[in-house]
PDB file of N, CA and C in Angstrom:
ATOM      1  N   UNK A   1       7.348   6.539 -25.334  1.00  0.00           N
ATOM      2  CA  UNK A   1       6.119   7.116 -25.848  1.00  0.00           C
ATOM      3  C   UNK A   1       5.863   6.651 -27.287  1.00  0.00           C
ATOM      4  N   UNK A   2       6.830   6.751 -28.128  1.00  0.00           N
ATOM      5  CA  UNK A   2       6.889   6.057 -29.628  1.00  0.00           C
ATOM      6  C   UNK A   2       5.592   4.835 -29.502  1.00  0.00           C
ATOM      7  N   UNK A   3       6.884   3.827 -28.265  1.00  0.00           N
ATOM      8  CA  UNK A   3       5.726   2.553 -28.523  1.00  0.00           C
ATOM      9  C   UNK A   3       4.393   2.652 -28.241  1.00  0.00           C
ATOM     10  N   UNK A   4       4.204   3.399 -27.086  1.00  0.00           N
ATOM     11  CA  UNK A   4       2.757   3.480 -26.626  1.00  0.00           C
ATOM     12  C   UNK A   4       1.817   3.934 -27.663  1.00  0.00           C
ATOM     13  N   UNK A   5       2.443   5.101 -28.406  1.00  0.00           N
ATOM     14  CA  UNK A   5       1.505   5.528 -29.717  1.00  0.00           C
ATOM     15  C   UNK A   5       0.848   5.020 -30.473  1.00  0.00           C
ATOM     16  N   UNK A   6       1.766   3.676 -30.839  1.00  0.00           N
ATOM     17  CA  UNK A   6       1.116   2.483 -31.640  1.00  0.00           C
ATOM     18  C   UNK A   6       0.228   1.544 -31.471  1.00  0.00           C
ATOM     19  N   UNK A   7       0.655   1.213 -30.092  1.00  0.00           N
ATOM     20  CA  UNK A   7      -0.274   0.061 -29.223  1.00  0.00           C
ATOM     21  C   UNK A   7      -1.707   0.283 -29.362  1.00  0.00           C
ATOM     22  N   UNK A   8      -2.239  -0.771 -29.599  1.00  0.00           N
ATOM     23  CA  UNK A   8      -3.741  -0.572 -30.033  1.00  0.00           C
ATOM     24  C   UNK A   8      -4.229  -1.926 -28.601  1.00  0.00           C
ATOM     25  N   UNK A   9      -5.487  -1.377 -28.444  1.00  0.00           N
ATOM     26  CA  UNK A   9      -6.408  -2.026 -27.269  1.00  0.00           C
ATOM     27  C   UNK A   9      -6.598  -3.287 -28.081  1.00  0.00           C
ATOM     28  N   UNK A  10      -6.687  -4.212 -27.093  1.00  0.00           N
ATOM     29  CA  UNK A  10      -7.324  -5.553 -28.031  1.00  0.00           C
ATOM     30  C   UNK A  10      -8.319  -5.732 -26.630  1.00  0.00           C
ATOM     31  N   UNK A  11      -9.805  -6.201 -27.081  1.00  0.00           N
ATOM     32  CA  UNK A  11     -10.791  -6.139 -25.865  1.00  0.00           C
ATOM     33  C   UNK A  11     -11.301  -7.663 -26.392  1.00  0.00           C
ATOM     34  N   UNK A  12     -12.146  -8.105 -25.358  1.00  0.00           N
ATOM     35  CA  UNK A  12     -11.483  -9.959 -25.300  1.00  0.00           C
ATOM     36  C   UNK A  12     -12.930  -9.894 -24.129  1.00  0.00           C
ATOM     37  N   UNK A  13     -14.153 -10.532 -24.765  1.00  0.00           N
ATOM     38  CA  UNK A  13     -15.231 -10.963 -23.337  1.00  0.00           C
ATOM     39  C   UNK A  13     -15.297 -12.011 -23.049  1.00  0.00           C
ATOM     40  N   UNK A  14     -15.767 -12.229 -21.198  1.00  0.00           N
ATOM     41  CA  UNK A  14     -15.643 -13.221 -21.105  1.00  0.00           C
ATOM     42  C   UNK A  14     -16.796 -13.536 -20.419  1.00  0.00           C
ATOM     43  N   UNK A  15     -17.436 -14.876 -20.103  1.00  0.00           N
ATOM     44  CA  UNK A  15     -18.647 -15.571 -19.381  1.00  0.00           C
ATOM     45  C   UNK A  15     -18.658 -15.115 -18.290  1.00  0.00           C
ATOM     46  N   UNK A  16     -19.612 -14.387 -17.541  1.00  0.00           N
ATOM     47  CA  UNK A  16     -19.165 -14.331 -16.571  1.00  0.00           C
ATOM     48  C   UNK A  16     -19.517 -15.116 -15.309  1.00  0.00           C
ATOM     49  N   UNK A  17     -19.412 -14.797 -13.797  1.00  0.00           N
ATOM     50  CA  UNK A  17     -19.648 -15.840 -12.802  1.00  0.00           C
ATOM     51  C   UNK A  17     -19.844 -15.644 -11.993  1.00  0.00           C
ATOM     52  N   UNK A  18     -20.929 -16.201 -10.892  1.00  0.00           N
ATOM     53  CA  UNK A  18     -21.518 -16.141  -9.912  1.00  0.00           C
ATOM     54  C   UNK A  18     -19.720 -15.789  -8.726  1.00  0.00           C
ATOM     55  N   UNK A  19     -20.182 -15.074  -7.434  1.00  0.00           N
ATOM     56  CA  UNK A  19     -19.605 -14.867  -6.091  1.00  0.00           C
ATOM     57  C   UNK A  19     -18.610 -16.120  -6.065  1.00  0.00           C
ATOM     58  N   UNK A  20     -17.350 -15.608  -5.779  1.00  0.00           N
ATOM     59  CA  UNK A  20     -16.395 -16.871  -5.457  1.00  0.00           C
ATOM     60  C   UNK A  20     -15.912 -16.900  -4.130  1.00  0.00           C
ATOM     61  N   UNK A  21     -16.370 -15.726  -3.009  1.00  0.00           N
ATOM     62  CA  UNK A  21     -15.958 -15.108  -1.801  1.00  0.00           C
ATOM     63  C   UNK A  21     -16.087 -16.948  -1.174  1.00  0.00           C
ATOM     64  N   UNK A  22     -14.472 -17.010  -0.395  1.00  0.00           N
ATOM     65  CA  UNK A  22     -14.957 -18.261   0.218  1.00  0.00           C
ATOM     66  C   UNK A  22     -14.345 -19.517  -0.643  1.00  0.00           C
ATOM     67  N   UNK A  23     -14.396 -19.423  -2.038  1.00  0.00           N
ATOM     68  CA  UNK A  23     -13.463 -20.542  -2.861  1.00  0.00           C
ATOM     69  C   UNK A  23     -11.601 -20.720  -2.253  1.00  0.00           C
ATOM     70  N   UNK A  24     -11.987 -21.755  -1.863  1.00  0.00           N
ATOM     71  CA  UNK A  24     -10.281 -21.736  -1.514  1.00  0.00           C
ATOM     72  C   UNK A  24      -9.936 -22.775  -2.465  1.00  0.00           C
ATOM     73  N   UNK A  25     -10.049 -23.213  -3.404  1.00  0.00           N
ATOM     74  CA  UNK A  25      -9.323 -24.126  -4.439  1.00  0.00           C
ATOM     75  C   UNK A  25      -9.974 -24.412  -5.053  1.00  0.00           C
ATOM     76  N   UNK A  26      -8.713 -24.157  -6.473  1.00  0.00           N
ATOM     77  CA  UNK A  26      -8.572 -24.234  -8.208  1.00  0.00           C
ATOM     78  C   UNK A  26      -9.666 -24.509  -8.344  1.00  0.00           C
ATOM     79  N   UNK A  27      -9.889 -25.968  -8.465  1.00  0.00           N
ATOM     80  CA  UNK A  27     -10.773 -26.736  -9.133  1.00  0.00           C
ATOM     81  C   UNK A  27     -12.243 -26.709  -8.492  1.00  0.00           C
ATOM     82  N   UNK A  28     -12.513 -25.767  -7.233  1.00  0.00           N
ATOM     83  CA  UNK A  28     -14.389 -25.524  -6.976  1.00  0.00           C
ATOM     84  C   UNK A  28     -14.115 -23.932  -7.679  1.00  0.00           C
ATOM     85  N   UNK A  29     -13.076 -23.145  -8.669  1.00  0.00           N
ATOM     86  CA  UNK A  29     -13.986 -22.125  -8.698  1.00  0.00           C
ATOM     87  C   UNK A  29     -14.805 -22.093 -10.061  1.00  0.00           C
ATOM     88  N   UNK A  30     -15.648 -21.431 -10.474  1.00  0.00           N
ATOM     89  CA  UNK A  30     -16.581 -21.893 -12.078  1.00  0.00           C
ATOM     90  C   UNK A  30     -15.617 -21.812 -13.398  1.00  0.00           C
ATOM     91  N   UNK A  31     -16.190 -22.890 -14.051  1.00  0.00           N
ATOM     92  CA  UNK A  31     -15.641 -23.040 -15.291  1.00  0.00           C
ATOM     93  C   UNK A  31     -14.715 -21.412 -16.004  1.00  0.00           C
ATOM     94  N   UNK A  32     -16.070 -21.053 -15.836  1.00  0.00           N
ATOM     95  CA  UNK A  32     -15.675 -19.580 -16.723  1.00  0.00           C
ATOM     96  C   UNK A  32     -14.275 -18.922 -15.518  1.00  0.00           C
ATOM     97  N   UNK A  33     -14.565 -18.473 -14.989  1.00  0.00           N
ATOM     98  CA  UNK A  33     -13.503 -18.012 -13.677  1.00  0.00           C
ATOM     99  C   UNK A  33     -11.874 -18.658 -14.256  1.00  0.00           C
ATOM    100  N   UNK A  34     -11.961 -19.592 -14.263  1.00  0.00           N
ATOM    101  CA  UNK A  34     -10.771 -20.629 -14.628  1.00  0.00           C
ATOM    102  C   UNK A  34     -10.442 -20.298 -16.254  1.00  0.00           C
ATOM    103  N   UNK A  35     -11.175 -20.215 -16.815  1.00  0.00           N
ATOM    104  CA  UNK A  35     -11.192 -19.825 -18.219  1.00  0.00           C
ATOM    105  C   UNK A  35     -10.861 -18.358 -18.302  1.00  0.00           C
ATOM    106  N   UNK A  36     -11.087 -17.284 -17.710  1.00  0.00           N
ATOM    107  CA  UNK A  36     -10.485 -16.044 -17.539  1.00  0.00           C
ATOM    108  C   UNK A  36      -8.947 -16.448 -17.045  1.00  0.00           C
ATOM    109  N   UNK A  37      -8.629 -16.772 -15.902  1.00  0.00           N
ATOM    110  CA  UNK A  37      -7.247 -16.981 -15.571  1.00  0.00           C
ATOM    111  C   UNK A  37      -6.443 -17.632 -16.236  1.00  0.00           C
ATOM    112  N   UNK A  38      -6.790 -18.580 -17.571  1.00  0.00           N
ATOM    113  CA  UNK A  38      -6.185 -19.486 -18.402  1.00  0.00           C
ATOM    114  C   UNK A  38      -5.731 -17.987 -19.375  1.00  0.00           C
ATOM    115  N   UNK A  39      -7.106 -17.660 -19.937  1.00  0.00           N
ATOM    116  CA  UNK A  39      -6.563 -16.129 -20.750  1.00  0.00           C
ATOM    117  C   UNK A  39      -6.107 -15.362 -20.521  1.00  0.00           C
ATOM    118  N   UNK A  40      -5.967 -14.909 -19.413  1.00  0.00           N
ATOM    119  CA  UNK A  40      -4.392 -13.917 -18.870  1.00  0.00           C
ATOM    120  C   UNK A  40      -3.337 -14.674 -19.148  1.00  0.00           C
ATOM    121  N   UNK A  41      -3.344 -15.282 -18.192  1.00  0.00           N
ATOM    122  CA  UNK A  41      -2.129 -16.597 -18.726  1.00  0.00           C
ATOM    123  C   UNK A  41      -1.891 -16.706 -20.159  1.00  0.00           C
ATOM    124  N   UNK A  42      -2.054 -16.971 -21.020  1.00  0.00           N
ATOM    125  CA  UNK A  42      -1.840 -16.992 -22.517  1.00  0.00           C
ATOM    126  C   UNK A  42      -1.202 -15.834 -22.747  1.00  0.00           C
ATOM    127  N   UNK A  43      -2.497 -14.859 -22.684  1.00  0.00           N
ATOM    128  CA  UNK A  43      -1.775 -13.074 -23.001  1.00  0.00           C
ATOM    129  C   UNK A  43      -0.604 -12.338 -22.288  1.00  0.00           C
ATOM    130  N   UNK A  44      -0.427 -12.840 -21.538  1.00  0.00           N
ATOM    131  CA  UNK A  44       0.898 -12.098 -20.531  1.00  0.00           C
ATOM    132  C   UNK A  44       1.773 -13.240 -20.704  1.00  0.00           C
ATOM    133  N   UNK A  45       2.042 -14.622 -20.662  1.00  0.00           N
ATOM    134  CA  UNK A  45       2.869 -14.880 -20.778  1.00  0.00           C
ATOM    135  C   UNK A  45       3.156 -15.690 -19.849  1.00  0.00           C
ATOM    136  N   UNK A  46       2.691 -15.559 -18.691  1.00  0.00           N
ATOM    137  CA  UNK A  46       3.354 -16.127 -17.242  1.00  0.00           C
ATOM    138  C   UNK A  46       2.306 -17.172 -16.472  1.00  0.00           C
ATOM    139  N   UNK A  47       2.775 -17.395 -15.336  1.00  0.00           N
ATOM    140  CA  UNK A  47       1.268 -18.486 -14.645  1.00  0.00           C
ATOM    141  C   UNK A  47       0.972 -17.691 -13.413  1.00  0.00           C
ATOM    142  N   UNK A  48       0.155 -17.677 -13.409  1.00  0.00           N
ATOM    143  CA  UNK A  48      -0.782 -16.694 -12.531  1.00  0.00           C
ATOM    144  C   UNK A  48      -0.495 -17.587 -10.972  1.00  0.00           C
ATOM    145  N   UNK A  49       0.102 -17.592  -9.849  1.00  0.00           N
ATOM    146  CA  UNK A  49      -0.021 -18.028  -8.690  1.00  0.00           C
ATOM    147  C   UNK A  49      -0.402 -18.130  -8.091  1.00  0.00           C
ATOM    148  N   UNK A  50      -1.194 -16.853  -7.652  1.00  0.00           N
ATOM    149  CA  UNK A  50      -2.239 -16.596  -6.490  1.00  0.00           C
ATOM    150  C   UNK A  50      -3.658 -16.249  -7.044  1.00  0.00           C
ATOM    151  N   UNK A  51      -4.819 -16.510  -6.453  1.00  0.00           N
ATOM    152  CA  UNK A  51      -5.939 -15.834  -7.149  1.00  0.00           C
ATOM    153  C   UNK A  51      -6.762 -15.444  -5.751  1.00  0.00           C
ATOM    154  N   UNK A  52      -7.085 -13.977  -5.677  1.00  0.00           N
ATOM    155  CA  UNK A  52      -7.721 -14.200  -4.919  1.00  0.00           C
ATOM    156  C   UNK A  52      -9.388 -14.177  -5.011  1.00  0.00           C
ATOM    157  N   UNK A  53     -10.017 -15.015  -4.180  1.00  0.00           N
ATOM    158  CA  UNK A  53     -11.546 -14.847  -4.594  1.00  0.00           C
ATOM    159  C   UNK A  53     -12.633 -14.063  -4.021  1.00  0.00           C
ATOM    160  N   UNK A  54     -11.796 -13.124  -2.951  1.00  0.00           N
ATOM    161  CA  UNK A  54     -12.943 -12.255  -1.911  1.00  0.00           C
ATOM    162  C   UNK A  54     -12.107 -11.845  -1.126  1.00  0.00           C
ATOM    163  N   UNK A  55     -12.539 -11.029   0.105  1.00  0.00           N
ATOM    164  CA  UNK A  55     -12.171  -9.943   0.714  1.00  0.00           C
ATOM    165  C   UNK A  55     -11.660 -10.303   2.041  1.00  0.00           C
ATOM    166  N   UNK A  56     -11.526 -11.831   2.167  1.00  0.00           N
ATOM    167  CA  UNK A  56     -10.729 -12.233   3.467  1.00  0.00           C
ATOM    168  C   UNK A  56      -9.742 -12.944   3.237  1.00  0.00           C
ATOM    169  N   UNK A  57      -8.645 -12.401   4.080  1.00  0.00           N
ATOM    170  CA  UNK A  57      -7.380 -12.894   3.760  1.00  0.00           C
ATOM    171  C   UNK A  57      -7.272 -14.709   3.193  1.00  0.00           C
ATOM    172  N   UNK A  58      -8.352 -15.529   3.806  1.00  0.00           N
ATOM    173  CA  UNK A  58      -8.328 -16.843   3.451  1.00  0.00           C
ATOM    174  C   UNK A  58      -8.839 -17.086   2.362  1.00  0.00           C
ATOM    175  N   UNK A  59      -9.896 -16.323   1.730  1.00  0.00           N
ATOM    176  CA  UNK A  59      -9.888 -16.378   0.064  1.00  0.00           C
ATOM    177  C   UNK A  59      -9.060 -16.167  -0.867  1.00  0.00           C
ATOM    178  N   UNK A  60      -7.706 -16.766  -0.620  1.00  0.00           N
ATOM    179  CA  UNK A  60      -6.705 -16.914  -1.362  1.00  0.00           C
ATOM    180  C   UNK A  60      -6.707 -18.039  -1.571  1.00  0.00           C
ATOM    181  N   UNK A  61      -6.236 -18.989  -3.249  1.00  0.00           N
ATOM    182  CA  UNK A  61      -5.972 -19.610  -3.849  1.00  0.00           C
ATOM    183  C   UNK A  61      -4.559 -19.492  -4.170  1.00  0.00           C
ATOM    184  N   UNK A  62      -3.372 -20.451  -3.506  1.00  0.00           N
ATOM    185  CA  UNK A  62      -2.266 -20.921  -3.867  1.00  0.00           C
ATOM    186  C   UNK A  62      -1.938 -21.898  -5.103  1.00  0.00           C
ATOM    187  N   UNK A  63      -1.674 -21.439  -6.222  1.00  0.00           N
ATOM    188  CA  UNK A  63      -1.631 -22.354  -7.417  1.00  0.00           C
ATOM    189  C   UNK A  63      -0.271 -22.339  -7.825  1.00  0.00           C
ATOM    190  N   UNK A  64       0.797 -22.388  -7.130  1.00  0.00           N
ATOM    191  CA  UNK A  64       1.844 -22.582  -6.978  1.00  0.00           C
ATOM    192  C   UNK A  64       2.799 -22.548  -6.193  1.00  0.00           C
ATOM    193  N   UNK A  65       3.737 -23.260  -6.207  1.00  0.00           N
ATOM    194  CA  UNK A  65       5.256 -22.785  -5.010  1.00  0.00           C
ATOM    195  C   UNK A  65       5.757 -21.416  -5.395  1.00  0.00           C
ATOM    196  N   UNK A  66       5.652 -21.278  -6.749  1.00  0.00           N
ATOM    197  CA  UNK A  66       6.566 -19.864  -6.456  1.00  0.00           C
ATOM    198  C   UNK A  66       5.827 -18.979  -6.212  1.00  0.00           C
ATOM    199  N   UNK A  67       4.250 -18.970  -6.041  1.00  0.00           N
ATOM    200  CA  UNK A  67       4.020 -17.906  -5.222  1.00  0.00           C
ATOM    201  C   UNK A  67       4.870 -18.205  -3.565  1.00  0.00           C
ATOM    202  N   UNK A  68       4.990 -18.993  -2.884  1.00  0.00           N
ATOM    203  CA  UNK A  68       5.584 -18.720  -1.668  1.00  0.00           C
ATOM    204  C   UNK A  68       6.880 -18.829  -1.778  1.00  0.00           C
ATOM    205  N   UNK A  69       7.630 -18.346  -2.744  1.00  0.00           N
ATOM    206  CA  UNK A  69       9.039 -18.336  -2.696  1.00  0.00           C
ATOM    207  C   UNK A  69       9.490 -16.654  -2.699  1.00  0.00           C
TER     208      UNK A  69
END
């Protein structure tokens, strides 16, 4: 609880982007889209693997092996 007390919000906007339902890879989804997932990435630390872009199981984006490990 200590730490949480301190922690202050940091709020961060971004471009936003047309429907991606249906993008199955990296490089067709919009600039900005890609540019959000780059900035998580930075702020957390890690590489983002999976993305998904809509509400059917095949609108998944595999952007790595260790997601299937």
């Amino acid at each position: 609880m200590n730490v949480l007390g301190r922690a202050q919000p940091v709020y961060k906007e971004f471009e936003g982007w047309d429907k991606t339902a249906g993008v199955r890879r990296y490089k067709d989804l919009p600039a900005s889209a890609k540019d959000y997932v780059r900035a998580l990435e930075d702020m957390l630390g890690v590489e983002i693997a999976i993305v998904s872009t809509g509400p059917a199981e095949e609108d998944t984006i595999i952007r790595s092996k260790l997601a299937l490990d």
